[in-house]
N, C-alpha and C. Protein backbone atom coordinates (compact mmCIF):
# COMPACT_ATOMS: atom_id res chain seq x y z
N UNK A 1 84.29 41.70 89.88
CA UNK A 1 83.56 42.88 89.50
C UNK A 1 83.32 43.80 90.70
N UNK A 2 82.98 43.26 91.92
CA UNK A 2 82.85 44.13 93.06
C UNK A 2 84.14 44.90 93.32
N UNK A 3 85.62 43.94 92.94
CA UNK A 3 86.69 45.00 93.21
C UNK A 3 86.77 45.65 92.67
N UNK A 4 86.40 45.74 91.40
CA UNK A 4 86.35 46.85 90.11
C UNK A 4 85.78 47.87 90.89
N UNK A 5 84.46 48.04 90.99
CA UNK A 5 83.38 49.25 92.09
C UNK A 5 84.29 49.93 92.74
N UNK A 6 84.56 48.92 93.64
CA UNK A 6 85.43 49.95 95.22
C UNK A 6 86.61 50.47 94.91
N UNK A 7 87.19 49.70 93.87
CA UNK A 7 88.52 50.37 93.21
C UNK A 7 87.94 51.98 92.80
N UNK A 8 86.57 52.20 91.73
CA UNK A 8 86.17 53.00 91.28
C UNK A 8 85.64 54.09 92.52
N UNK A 9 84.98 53.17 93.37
CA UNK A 9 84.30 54.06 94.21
C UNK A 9 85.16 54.96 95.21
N UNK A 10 86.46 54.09 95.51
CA UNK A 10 87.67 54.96 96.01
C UNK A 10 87.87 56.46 95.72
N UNK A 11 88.09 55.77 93.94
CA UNK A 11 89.18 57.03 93.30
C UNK A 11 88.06 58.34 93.11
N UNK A 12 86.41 57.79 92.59
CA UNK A 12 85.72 58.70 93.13
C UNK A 12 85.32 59.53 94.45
N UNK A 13 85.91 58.98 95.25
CA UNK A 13 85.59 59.57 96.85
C UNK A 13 87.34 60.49 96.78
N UNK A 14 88.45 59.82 96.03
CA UNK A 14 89.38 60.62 96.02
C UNK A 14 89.29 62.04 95.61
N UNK A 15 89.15 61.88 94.39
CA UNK A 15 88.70 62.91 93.50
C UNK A 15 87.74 63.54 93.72
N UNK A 16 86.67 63.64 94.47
CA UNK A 16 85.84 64.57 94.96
C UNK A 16 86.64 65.14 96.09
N UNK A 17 87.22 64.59 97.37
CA UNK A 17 88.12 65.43 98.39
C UNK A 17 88.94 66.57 97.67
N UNK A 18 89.99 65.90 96.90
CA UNK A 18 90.38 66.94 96.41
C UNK A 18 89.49 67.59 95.33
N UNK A 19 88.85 68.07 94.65
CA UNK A 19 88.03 69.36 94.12
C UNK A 19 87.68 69.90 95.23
N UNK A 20 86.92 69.35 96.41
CA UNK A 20 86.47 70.48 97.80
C UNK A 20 87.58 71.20 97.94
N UNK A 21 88.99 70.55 98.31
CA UNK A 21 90.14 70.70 99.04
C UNK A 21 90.60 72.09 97.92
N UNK A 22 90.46 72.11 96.38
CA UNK A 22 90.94 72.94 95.42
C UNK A 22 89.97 74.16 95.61
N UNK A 23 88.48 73.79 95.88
CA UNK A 23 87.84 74.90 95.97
C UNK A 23 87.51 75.71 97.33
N UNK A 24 88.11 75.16 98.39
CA UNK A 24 88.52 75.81 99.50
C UNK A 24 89.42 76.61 99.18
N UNK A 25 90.27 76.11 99.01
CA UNK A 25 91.64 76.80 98.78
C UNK A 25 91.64 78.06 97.97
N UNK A 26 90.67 77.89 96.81
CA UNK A 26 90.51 78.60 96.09
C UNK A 26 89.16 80.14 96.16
N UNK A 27 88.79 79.67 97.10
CA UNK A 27 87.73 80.61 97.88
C UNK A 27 88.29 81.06 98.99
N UNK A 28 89.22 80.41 99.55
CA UNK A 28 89.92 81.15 100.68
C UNK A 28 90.92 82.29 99.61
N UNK A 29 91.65 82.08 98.60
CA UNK A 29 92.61 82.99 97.88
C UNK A 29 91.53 84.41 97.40
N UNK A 30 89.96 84.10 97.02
CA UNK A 30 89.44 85.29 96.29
C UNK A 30 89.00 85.85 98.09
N UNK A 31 88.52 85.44 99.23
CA UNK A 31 88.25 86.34 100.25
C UNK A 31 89.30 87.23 100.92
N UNK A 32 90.66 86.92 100.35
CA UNK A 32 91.77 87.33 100.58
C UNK A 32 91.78 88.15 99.94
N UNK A 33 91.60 88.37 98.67
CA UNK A 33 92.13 89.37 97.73
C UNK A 33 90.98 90.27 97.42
N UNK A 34 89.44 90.16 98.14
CA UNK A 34 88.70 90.63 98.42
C UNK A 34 88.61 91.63 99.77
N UNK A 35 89.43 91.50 100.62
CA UNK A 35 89.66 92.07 102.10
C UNK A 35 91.10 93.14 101.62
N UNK A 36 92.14 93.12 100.26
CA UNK A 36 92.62 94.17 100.33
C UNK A 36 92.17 95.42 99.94
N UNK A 37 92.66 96.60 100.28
CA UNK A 37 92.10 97.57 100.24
C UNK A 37 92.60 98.32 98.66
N UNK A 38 91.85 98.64 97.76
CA UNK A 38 92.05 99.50 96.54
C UNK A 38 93.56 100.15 95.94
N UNK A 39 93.84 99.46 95.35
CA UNK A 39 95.21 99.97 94.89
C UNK A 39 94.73 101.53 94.11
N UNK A 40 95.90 102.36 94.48
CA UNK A 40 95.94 103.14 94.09
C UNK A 40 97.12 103.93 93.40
N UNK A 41 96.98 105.19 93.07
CA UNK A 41 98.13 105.51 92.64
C UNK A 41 98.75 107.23 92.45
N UNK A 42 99.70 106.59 92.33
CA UNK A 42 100.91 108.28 92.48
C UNK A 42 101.46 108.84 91.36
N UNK A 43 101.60 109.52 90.33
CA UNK A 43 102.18 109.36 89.44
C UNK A 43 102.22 107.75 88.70
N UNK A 44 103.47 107.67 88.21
CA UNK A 44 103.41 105.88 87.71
C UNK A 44 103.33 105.37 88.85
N UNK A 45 103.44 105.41 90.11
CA UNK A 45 103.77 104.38 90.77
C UNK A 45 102.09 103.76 91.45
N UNK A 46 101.96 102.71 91.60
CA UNK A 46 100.66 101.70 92.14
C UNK A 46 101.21 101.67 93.47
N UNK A 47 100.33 102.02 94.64
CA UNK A 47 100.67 101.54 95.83
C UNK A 47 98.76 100.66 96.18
N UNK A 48 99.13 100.43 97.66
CA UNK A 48 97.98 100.51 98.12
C UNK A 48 98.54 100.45 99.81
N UNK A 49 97.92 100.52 100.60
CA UNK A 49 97.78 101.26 102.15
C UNK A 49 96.57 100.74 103.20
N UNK A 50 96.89 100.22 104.37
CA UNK A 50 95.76 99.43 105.20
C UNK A 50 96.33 99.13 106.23
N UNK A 51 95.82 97.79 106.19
CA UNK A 51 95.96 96.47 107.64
C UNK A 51 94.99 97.31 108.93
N UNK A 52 94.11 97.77 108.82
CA UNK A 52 93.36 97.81 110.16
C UNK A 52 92.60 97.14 109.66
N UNK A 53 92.76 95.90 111.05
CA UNK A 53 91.84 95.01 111.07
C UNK A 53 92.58 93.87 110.50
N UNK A 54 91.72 92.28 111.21
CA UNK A 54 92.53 91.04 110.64
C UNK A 54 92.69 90.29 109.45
N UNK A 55 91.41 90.87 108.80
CA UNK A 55 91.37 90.35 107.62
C UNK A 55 92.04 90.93 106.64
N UNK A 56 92.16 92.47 106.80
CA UNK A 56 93.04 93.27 105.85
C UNK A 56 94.41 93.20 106.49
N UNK A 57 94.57 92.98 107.22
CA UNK A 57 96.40 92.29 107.78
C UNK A 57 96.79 91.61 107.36
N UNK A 58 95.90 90.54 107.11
CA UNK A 58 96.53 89.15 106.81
C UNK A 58 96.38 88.87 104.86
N UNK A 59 95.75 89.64 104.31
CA UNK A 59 95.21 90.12 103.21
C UNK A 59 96.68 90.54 102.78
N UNK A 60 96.79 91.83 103.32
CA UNK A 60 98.20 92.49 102.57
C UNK A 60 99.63 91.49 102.85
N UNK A 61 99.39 91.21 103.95
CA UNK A 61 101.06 90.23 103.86
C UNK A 61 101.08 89.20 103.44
N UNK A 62 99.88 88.71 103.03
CA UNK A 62 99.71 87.29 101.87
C UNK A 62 100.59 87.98 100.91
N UNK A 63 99.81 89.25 100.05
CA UNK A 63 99.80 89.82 98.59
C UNK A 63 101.54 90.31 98.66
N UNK A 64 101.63 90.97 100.07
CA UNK A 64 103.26 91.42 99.93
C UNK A 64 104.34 90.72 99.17
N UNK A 65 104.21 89.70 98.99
CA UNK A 65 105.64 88.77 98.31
C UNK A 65 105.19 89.25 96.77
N UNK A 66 104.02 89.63 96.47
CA UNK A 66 103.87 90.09 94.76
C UNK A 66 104.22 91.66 94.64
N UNK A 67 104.58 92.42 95.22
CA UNK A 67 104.92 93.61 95.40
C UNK A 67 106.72 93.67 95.31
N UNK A 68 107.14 94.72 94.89
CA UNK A 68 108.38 95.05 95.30
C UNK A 68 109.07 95.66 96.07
N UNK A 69 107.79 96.54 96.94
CA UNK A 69 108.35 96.79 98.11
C UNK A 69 107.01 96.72 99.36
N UNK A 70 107.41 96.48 100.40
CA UNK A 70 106.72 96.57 101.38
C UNK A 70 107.30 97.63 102.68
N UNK A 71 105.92 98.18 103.43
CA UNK A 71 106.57 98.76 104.38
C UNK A 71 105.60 98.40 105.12
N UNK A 72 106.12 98.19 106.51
CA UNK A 72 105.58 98.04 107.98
C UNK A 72 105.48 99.33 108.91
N UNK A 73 104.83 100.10 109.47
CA UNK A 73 104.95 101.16 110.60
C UNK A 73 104.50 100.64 112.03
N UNK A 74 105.48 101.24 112.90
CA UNK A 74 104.85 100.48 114.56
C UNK A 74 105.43 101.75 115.48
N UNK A 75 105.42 101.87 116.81
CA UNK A 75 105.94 102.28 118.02
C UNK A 75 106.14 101.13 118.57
N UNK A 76 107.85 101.75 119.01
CA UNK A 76 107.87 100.62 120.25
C UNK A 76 107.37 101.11 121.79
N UNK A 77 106.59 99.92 122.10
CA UNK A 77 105.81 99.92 123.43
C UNK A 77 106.13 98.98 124.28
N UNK A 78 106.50 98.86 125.45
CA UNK A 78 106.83 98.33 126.46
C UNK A 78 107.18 96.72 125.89
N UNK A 79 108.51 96.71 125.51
CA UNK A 79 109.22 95.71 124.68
C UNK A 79 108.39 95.08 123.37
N UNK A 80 107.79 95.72 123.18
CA UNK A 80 107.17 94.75 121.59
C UNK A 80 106.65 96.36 120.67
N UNK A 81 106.52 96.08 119.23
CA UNK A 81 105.79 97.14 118.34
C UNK A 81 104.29 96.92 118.09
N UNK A 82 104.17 98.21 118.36
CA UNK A 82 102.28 98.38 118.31
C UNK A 82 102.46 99.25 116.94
N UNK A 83 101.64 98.44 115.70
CA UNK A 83 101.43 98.94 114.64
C UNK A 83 101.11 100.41 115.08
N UNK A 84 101.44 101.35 113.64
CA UNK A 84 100.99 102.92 114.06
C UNK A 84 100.38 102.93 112.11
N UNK A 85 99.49 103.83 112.47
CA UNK A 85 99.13 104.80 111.10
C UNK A 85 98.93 106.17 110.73
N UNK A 86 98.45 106.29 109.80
CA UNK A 86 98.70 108.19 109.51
C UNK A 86 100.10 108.56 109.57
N UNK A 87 101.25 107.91 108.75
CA UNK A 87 102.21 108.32 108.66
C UNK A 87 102.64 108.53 107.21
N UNK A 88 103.03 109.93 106.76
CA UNK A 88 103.26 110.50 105.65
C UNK A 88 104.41 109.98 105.61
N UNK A 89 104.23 109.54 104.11
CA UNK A 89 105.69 108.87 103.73
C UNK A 89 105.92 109.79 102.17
N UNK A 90 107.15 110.01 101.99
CA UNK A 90 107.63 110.22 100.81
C UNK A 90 108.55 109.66 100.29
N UNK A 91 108.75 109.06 99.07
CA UNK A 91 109.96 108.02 98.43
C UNK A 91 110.11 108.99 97.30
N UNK A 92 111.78 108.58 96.95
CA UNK A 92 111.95 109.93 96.06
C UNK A 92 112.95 108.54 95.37
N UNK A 93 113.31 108.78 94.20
CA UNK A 93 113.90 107.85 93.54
C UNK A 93 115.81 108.22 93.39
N UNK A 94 116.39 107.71 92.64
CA UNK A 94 118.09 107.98 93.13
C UNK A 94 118.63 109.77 92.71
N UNK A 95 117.57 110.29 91.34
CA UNK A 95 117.97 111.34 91.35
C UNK A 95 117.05 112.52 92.15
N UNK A 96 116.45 112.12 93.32
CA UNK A 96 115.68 113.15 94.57
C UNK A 96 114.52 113.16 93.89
N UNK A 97 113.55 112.86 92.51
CA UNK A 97 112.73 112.57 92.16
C UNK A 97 111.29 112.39 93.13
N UNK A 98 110.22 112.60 93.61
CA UNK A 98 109.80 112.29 94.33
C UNK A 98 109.02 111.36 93.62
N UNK A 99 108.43 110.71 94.09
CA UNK A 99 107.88 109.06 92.87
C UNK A 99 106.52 108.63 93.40
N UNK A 100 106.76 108.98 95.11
CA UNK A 100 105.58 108.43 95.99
C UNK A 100 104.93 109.50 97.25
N UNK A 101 104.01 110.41 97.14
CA UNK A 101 103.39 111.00 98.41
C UNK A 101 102.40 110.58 98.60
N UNK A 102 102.02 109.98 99.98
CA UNK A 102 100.82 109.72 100.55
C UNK A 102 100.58 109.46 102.49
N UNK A 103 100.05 109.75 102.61
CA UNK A 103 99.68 109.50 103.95
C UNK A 103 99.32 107.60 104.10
N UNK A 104 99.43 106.95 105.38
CA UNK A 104 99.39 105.57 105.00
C UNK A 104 98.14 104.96 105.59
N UNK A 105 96.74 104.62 105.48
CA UNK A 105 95.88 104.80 106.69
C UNK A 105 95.64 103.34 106.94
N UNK A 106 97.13 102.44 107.58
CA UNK A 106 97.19 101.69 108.49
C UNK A 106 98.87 101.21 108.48
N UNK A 107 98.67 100.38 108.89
CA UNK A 107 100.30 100.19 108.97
C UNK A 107 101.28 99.24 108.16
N UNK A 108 100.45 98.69 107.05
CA UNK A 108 100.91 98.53 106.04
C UNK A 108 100.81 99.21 104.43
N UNK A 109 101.78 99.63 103.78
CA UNK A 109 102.21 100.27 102.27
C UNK A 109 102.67 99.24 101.58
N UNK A 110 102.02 98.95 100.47
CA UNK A 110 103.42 98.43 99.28
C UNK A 110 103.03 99.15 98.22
N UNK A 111 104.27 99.26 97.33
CA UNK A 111 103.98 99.68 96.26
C UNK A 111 105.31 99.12 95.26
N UNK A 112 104.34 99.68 93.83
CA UNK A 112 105.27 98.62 92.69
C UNK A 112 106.08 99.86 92.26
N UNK A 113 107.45 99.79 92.68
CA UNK A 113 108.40 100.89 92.08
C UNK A 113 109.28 100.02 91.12
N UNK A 114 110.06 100.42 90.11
CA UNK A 114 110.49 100.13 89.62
C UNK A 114 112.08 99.90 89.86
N UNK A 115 113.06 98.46 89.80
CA UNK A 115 114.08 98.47 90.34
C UNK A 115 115.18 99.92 90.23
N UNK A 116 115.76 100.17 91.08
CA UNK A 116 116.30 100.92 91.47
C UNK A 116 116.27 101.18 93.08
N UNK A 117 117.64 102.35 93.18
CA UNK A 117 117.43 102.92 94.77
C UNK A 117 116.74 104.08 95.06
N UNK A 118 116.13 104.12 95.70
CA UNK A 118 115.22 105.20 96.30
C UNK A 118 115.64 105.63 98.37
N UNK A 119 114.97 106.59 98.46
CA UNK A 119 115.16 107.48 99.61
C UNK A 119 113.78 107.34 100.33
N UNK A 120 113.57 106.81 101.51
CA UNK A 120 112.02 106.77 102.19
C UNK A 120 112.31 107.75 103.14
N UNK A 121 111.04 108.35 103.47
CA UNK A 121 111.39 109.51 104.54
C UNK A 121 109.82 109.45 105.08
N UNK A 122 110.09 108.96 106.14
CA UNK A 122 108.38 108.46 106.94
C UNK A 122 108.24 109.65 107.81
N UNK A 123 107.16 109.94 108.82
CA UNK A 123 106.94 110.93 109.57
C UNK A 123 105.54 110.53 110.22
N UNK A 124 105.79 110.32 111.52
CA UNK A 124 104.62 109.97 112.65
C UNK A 124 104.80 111.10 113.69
N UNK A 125 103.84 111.87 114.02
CA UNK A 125 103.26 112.73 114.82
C UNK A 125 104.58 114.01 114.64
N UNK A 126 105.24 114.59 113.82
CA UNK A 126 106.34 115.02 113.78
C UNK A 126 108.06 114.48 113.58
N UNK A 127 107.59 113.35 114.12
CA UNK A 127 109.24 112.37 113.81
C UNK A 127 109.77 111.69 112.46
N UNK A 128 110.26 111.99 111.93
CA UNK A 128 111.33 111.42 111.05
C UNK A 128 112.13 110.55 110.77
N UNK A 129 111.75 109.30 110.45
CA UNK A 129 112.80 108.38 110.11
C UNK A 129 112.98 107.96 108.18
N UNK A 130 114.62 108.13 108.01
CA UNK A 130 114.73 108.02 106.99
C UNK A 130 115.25 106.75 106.85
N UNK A 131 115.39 106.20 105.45
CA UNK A 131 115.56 104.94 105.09
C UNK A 131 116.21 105.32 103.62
N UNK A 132 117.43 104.16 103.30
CA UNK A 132 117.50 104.09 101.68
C UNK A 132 117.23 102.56 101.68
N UNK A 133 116.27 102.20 99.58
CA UNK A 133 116.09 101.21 99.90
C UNK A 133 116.65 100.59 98.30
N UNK A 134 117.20 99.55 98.29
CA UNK A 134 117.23 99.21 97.04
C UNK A 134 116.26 98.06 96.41
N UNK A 135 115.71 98.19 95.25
CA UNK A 135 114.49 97.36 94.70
C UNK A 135 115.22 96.72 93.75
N UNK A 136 115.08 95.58 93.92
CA UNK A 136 115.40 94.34 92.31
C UNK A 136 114.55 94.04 91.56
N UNK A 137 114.80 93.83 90.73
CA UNK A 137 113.50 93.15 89.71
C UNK A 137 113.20 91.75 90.11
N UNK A 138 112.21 91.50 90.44
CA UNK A 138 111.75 89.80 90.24
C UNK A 138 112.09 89.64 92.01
N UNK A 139 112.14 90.96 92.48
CA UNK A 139 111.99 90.10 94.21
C UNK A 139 111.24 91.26 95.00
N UNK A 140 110.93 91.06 96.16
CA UNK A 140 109.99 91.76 97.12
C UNK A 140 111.19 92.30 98.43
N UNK A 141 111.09 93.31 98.80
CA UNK A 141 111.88 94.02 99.87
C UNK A 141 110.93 94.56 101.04
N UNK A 142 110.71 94.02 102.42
CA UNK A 142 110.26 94.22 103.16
C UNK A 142 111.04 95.22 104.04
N UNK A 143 110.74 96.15 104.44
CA UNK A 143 111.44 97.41 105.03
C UNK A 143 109.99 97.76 106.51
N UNK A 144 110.84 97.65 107.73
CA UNK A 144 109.86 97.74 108.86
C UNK A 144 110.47 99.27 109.33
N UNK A 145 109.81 100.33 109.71
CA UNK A 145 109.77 101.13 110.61
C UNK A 145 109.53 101.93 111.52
N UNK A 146 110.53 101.49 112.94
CA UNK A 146 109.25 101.74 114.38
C UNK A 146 110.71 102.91 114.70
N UNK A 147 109.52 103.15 115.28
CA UNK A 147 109.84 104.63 115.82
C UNK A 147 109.98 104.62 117.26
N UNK A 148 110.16 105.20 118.05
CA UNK A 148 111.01 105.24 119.21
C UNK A 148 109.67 105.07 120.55
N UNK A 149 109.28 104.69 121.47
CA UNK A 149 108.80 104.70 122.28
C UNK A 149 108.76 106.00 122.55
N UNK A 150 107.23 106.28 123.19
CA UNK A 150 106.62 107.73 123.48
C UNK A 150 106.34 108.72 122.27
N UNK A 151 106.62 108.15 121.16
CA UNK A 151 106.35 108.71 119.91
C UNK A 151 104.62 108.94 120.34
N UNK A 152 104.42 110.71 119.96
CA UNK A 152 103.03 110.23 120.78
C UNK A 152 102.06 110.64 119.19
N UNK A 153 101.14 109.68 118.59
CA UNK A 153 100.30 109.49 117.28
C UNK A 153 99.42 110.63 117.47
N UNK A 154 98.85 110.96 119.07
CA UNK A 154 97.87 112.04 118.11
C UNK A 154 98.34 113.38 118.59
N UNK A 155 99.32 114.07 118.39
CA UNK A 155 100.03 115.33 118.23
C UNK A 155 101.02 115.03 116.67
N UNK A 156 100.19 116.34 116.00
CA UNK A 156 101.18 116.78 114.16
C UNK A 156 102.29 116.64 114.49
């Protein structure tokens, strides 16, 4: 009968670890999805726009794999990229459509476009980098773009 107990008292000490272990886990997923910043929107399209700061960094590139597209902005600085923000982006869809205008206020964008190819056309302090991107259904497309060293952020 005593092995009976400890047998019991085990699987109870089991089974309580894991519920903590489920409700960690599970309180760590809502402070996450609590730290992104407000989806918003363009026409049909849902974006949302951030990462200043660690919690909203790490917030959006959790959520990025549920998105269909992602974008990254940086300067390159003395061999590595230093995130940049305030960069007007416009996405226009395959027939020049414009689908997406917004300014980005940090250095991560995603937004839910619908599969197809589209045209990105970013712009930091005056500079221009274009991009084509193609979107699938049922997958996520991460698209990074840094801009050239001496790109200088606070001159239009």
């Amino acid at each position: 009968m005593a092995h009976d107990r400890r047998g019991i008292l085990g699987l109870a000490t089991a089974v309580l670890a894991a519920g903590l272990f489920l409700a960690g886990a599970v309180q760590a997923q809502a402070q996450a999805e609590n730290a992104l910043p407000p989806v918003q929107k363009s026409g049909a399209v849902q974006y949302l726009s951030g990462g200043i700061g660690l919690d909203e960094s790490t917030a959006i590139k959790s959520a990025s794999r549920h998105w269909p597209l992602s974008l990254v902005f940086s300067v390159q600085a003395a061999g590595k990229a230093e995130f940049a923000s305030d960069v007007k982006l416009e996405i226009r869809d395959a027939k020049g459509v414009l689908v997406l205008e917004t300014t980005a206020s940090g250095p991560f964008l995603l937004a839910r476009l619908a599969p197809g190819s589209y045209s990105l056309r970013a712009t930091l302090a005056g500079k221009t980098l274009a991009r084509k991107v193609q979107v699938k259904a049922g997958s996520s497309r991460q698209v990074e773009l840094v801009w050239p060293a001496g790109t200088n952020q606070g001159q239009p």
